[in-house]
Structures are given as C-alpha cells and as structure tokens.
Protein backbone atom coordinates (compact mmCIF):
# COMPACT_ATOMS: atom_id res chain seq x y z
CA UNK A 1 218.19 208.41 31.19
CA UNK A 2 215.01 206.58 30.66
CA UNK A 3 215.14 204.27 27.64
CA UNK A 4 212.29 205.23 25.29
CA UNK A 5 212.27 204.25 21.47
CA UNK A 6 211.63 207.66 19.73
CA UNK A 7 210.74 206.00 16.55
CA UNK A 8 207.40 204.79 19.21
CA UNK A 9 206.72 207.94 20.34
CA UNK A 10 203.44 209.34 20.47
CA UNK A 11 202.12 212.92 21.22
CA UNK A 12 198.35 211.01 22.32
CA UNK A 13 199.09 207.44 23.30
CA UNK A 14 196.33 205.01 22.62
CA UNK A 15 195.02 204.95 26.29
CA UNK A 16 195.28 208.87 26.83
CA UNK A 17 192.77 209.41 23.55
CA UNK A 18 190.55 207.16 24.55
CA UNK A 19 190.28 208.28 27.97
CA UNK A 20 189.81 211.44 27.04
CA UNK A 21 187.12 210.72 24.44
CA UNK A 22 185.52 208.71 27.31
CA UNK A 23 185.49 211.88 29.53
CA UNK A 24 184.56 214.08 26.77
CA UNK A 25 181.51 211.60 25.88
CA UNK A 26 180.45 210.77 29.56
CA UNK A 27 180.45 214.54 30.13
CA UNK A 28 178.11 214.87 27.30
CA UNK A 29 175.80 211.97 28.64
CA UNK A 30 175.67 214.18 31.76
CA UNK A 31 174.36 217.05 30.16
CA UNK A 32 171.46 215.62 28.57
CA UNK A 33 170.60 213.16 31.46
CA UNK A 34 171.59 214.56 34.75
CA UNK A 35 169.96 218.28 34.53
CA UNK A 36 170.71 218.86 37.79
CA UNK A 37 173.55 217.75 40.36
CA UNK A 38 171.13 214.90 41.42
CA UNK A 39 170.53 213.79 37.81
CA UNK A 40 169.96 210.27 37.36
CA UNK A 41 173.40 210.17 35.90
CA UNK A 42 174.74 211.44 39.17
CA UNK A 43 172.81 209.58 41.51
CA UNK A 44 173.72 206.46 39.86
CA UNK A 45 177.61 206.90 38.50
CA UNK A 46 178.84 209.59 40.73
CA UNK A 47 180.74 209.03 44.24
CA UNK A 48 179.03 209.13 47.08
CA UNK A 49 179.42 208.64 50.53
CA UNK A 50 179.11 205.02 51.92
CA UNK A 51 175.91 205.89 54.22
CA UNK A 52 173.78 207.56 51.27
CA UNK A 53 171.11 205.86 49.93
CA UNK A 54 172.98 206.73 46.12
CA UNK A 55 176.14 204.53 47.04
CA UNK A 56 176.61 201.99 44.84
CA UNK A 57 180.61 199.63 44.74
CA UNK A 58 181.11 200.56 41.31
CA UNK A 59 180.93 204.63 41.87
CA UNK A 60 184.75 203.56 43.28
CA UNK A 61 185.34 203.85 39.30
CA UNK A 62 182.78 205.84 37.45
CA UNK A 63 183.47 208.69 38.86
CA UNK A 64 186.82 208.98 37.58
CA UNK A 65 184.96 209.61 34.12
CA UNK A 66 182.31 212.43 34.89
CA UNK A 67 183.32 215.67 35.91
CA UNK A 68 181.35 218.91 36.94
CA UNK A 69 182.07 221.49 34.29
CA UNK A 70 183.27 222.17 30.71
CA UNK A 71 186.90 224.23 33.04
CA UNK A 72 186.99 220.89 35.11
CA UNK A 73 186.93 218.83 32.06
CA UNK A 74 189.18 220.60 30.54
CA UNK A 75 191.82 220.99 33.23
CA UNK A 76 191.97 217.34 33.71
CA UNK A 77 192.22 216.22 30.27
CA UNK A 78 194.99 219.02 29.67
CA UNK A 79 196.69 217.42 32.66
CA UNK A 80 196.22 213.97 32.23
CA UNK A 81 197.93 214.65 28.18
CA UNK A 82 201.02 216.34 29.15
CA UNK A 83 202.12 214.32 32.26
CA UNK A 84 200.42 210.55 31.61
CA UNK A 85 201.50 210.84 27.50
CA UNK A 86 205.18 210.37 28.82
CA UNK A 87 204.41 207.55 30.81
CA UNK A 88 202.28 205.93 28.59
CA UNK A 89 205.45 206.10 25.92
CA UNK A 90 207.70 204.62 28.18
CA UNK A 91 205.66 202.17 30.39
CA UNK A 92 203.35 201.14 27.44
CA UNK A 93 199.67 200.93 27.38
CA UNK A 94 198.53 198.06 29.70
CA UNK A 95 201.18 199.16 32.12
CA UNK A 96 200.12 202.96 32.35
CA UNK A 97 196.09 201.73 32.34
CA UNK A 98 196.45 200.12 34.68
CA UNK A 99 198.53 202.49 36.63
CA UNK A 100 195.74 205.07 36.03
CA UNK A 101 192.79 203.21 37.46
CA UNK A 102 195.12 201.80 40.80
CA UNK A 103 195.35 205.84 41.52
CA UNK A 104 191.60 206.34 40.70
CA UNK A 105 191.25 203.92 42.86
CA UNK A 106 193.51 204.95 45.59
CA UNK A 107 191.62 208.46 45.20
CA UNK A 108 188.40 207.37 45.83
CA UNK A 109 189.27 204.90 48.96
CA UNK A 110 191.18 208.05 50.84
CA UNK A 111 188.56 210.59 50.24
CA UNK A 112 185.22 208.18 51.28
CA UNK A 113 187.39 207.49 54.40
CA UNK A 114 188.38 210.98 55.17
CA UNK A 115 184.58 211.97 54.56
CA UNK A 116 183.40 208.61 56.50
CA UNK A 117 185.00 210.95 59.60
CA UNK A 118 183.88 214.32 58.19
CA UNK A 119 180.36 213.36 57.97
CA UNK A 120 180.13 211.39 61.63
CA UNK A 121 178.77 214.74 63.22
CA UNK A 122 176.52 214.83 60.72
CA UNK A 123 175.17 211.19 60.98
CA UNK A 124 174.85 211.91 64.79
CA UNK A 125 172.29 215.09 64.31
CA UNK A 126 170.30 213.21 61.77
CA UNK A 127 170.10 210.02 63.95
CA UNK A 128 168.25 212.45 66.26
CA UNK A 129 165.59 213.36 63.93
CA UNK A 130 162.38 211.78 63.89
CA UNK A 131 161.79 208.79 61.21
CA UNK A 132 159.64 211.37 59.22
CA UNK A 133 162.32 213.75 58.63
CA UNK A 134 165.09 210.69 57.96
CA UNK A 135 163.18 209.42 55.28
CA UNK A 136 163.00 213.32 53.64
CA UNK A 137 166.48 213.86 53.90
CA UNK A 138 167.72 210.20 52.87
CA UNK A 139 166.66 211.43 48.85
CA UNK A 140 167.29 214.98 49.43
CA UNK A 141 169.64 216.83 47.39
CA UNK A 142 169.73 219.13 50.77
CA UNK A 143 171.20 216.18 52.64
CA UNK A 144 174.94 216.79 52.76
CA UNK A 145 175.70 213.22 52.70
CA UNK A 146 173.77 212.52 49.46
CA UNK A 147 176.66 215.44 47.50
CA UNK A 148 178.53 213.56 44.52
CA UNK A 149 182.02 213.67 43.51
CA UNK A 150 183.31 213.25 40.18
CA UNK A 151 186.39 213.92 38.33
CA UNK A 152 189.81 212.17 37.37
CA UNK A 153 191.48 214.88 39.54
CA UNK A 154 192.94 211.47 41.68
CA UNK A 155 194.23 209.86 38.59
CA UNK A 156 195.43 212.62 37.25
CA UNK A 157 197.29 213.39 40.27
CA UNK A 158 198.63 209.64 39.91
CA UNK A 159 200.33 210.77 36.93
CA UNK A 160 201.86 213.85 38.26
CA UNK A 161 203.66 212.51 41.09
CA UNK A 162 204.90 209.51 38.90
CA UNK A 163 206.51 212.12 36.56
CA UNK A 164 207.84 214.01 39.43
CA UNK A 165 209.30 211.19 40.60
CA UNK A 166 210.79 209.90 36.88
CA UNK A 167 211.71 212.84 35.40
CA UNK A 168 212.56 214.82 38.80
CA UNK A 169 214.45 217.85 36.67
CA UNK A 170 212.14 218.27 34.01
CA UNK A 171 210.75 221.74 33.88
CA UNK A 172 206.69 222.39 34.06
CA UNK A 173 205.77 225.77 32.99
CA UNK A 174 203.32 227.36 35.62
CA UNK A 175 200.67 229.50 33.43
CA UNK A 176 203.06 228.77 30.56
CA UNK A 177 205.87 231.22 31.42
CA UNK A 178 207.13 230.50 34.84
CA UNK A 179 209.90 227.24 35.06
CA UNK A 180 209.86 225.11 38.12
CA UNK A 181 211.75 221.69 38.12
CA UNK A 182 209.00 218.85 38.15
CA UNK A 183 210.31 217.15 41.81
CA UNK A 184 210.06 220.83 43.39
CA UNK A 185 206.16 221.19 41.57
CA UNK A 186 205.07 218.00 43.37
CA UNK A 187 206.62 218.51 46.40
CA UNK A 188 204.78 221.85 46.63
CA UNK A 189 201.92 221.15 45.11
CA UNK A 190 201.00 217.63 47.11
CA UNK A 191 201.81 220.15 50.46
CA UNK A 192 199.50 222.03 49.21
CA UNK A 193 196.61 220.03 48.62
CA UNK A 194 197.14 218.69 52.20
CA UNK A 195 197.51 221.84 54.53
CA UNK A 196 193.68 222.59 52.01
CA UNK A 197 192.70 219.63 52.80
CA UNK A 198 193.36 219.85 56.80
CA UNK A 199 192.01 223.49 56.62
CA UNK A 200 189.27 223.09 54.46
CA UNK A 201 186.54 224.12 57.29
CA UNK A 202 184.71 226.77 55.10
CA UNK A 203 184.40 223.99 52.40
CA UNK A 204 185.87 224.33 48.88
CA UNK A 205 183.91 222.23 47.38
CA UNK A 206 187.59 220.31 46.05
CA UNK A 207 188.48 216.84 47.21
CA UNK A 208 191.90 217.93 48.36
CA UNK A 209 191.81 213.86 50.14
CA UNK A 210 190.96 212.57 47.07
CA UNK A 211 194.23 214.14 45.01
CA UNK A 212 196.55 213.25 47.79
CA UNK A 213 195.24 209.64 47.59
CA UNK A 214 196.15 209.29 43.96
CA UNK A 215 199.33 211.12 44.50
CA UNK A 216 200.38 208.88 47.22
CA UNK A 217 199.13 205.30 45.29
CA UNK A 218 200.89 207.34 42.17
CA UNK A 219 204.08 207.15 43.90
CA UNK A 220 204.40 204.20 45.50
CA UNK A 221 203.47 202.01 42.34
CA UNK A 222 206.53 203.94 40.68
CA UNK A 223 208.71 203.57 43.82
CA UNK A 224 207.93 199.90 43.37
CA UNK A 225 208.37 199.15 40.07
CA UNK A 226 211.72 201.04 39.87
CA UNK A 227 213.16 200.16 42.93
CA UNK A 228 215.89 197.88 41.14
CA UNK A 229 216.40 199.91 38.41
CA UNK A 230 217.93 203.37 39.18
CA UNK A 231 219.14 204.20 36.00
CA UNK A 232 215.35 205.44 35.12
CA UNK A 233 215.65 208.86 35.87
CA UNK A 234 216.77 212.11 34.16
C-alpha cells in the first residue's frame, strides 16, 4: 500500500490550484486578446509546427496552459484534480511539478514530430508555388501549417497513466456510474488514442500523438522512480 500521511492530505494540493488558476487565468487572457484562433495570444504562446513562421522554443511549454474552449478547459482541469491530486499527496509538490511539465513536455516533442511527417506533403505542394503565393500563405490562418495547439491534454494524460500504473485496482467511474479498474481504463484508453491517432485521416481536430506522448513519458518516469520499491502499489 502506498505510504501517504493522511493527516497531509489534501483534496487541491498546492501545485494542482495553482495550475488550475493558471489555466483558468491564461484562458481568460485569451479571450480578450486572441479574438480569433490567430490572436496574438495564439500566434505567440500556442504550439505550432516547427516550419511556421509562429514557432517559437518556448510554445514547447505555453501551450500546456491555453486551451480552446470553456468544455476543454474544463475537462482538463476536472482531470488533472482527480488523478494528479493523489500524486501530488504522495510524491509531494516539487516531485509531481515537475513530473507534470516532463509529460507536457514529452507531449509536445511526439506530436511536432508526428506532424513534422504529417505536414511533409504539404511542405512539398507549397514549395511548388510561386514566391508570391509563399509569402501569402506563410501568415495565413488558411495555411495548415500555421494551426495552433493548446491544451494540458499531454500532461494530463501524464497523470493518468501514472495512477494507472500506482493504484492499478482503483476504480474510475466512467460518466459517474459505470466502474472500471484504473490499469484496465489506461490500457484501453491509451489503445484508443493510438488506433485515432493512426486513423485520424478525416482529421479530428484532437492531438491523439500528443496524449500518447505524455502517457508514455507519464509512465516511464513512474516505472523509474519505483523500480526498487514494489511495495507502492494497491
């Protein structure tokens, strides 16, 4: 059983609340200042491919604080609360932080590579066009290369498969009312998120890559850090 001092216990760590006011504040920064998808706030904070003109190194980590809708807001915060509290509590606050941003992280490296190789037949038909119509498309919001990504969705899914993996029989209510063991939730919902991810030719407009990433940087930071100590499970 995993050793956690109940008299330490709290139901919104330090870290969680202030990542979630963070979100909550950033979103609100986006509504006033990026009126449109390529809002400055966007152009300058949100992920973009490597090859648009909007890339900019630290995008790796803003992103993980803007999101695209009140419901994707929302979701992730909901998320991040009931399976990052729990680690929080046991790992403590530096440790889970810095947990968090290594699967943000993570996220963001798999999806700009995955979309590096998306995008190459795209970057082949516009090295075609004539300089005139380059330069129009470079700061086009039409330009598929130039489309942002936000969200914590990565670190969030960090968190997930770390639970799975720590608390492997815990149950996680699916729309509140159906019980699935926590191992059996990640299992199915990482296999998910890859056979969408593989098949996602009509476009969902979901970073499926993304998720995985963080689930897969998720679980190998656990795997690592409890590899000599198998007693942390229940």
């Amino acid at each position: 059983m995993t050793d956690v001092r109940m008299n330490s216990f709290q139901t919104i760590p330090p870290v969680i609340k202030n990542l979630i006011i963070v979100n909550a504040l950033v979103f609100f920064a986006q509504q006033i200042f990026g009126d449109s998808p390529f809002g400055v706030v966007n152009n300058l904070f949100a992920l973009h491919d490597v090859r648009s003109d909007f890339f900019r190194p630290h995008q790796i980590i803003t992103h993980l604080f803007m999101h695209g809708s009140w419901s994707h807001l929302i979701f992730n915060m909901l998320a991040l609360w009931m399976f990052g509290s729990i680690l929080e509590n046991v790992w403590g606050p530096k440790r889970f932080l810095i947990f968090y941003i290594l699967c943000g992280l993570g996220a963001a490296l798999l999806h700009l590579g995955v979309l590096y190789m998306e995008m190459e037949p795209v970057m082949a038909a516009f090295k075609q066009l004539p300089i005139s119509q380059q330069e129009e498309l470079l700061y086009s919001g039409n330009f598929k290369i130039n489309t942002a990504t936000v969200g914590a969705s990565g670190a969030v899914f960090g968190c997930l498969a770390a639970f799975g993996y720590l608390f492997p029989n815990s149950l996680i209510y699916v729309y509140f009312f159906i019980p699935i063991k926590a191992k059996w939730f990640v299992i199915f919902y990482a296999a998910l998120e890859l056979w969408l991810g593989v098949n996602n030719s009509a476009g969902d407009n979901i970073a499926h890559w993304a998720h995985l990433g963080g689930a897969l940087v998720g679980f190998l930071l656990v795997l690592y850090w409890n590899k000599r100590n198998r007693r942390h499970f229940y």
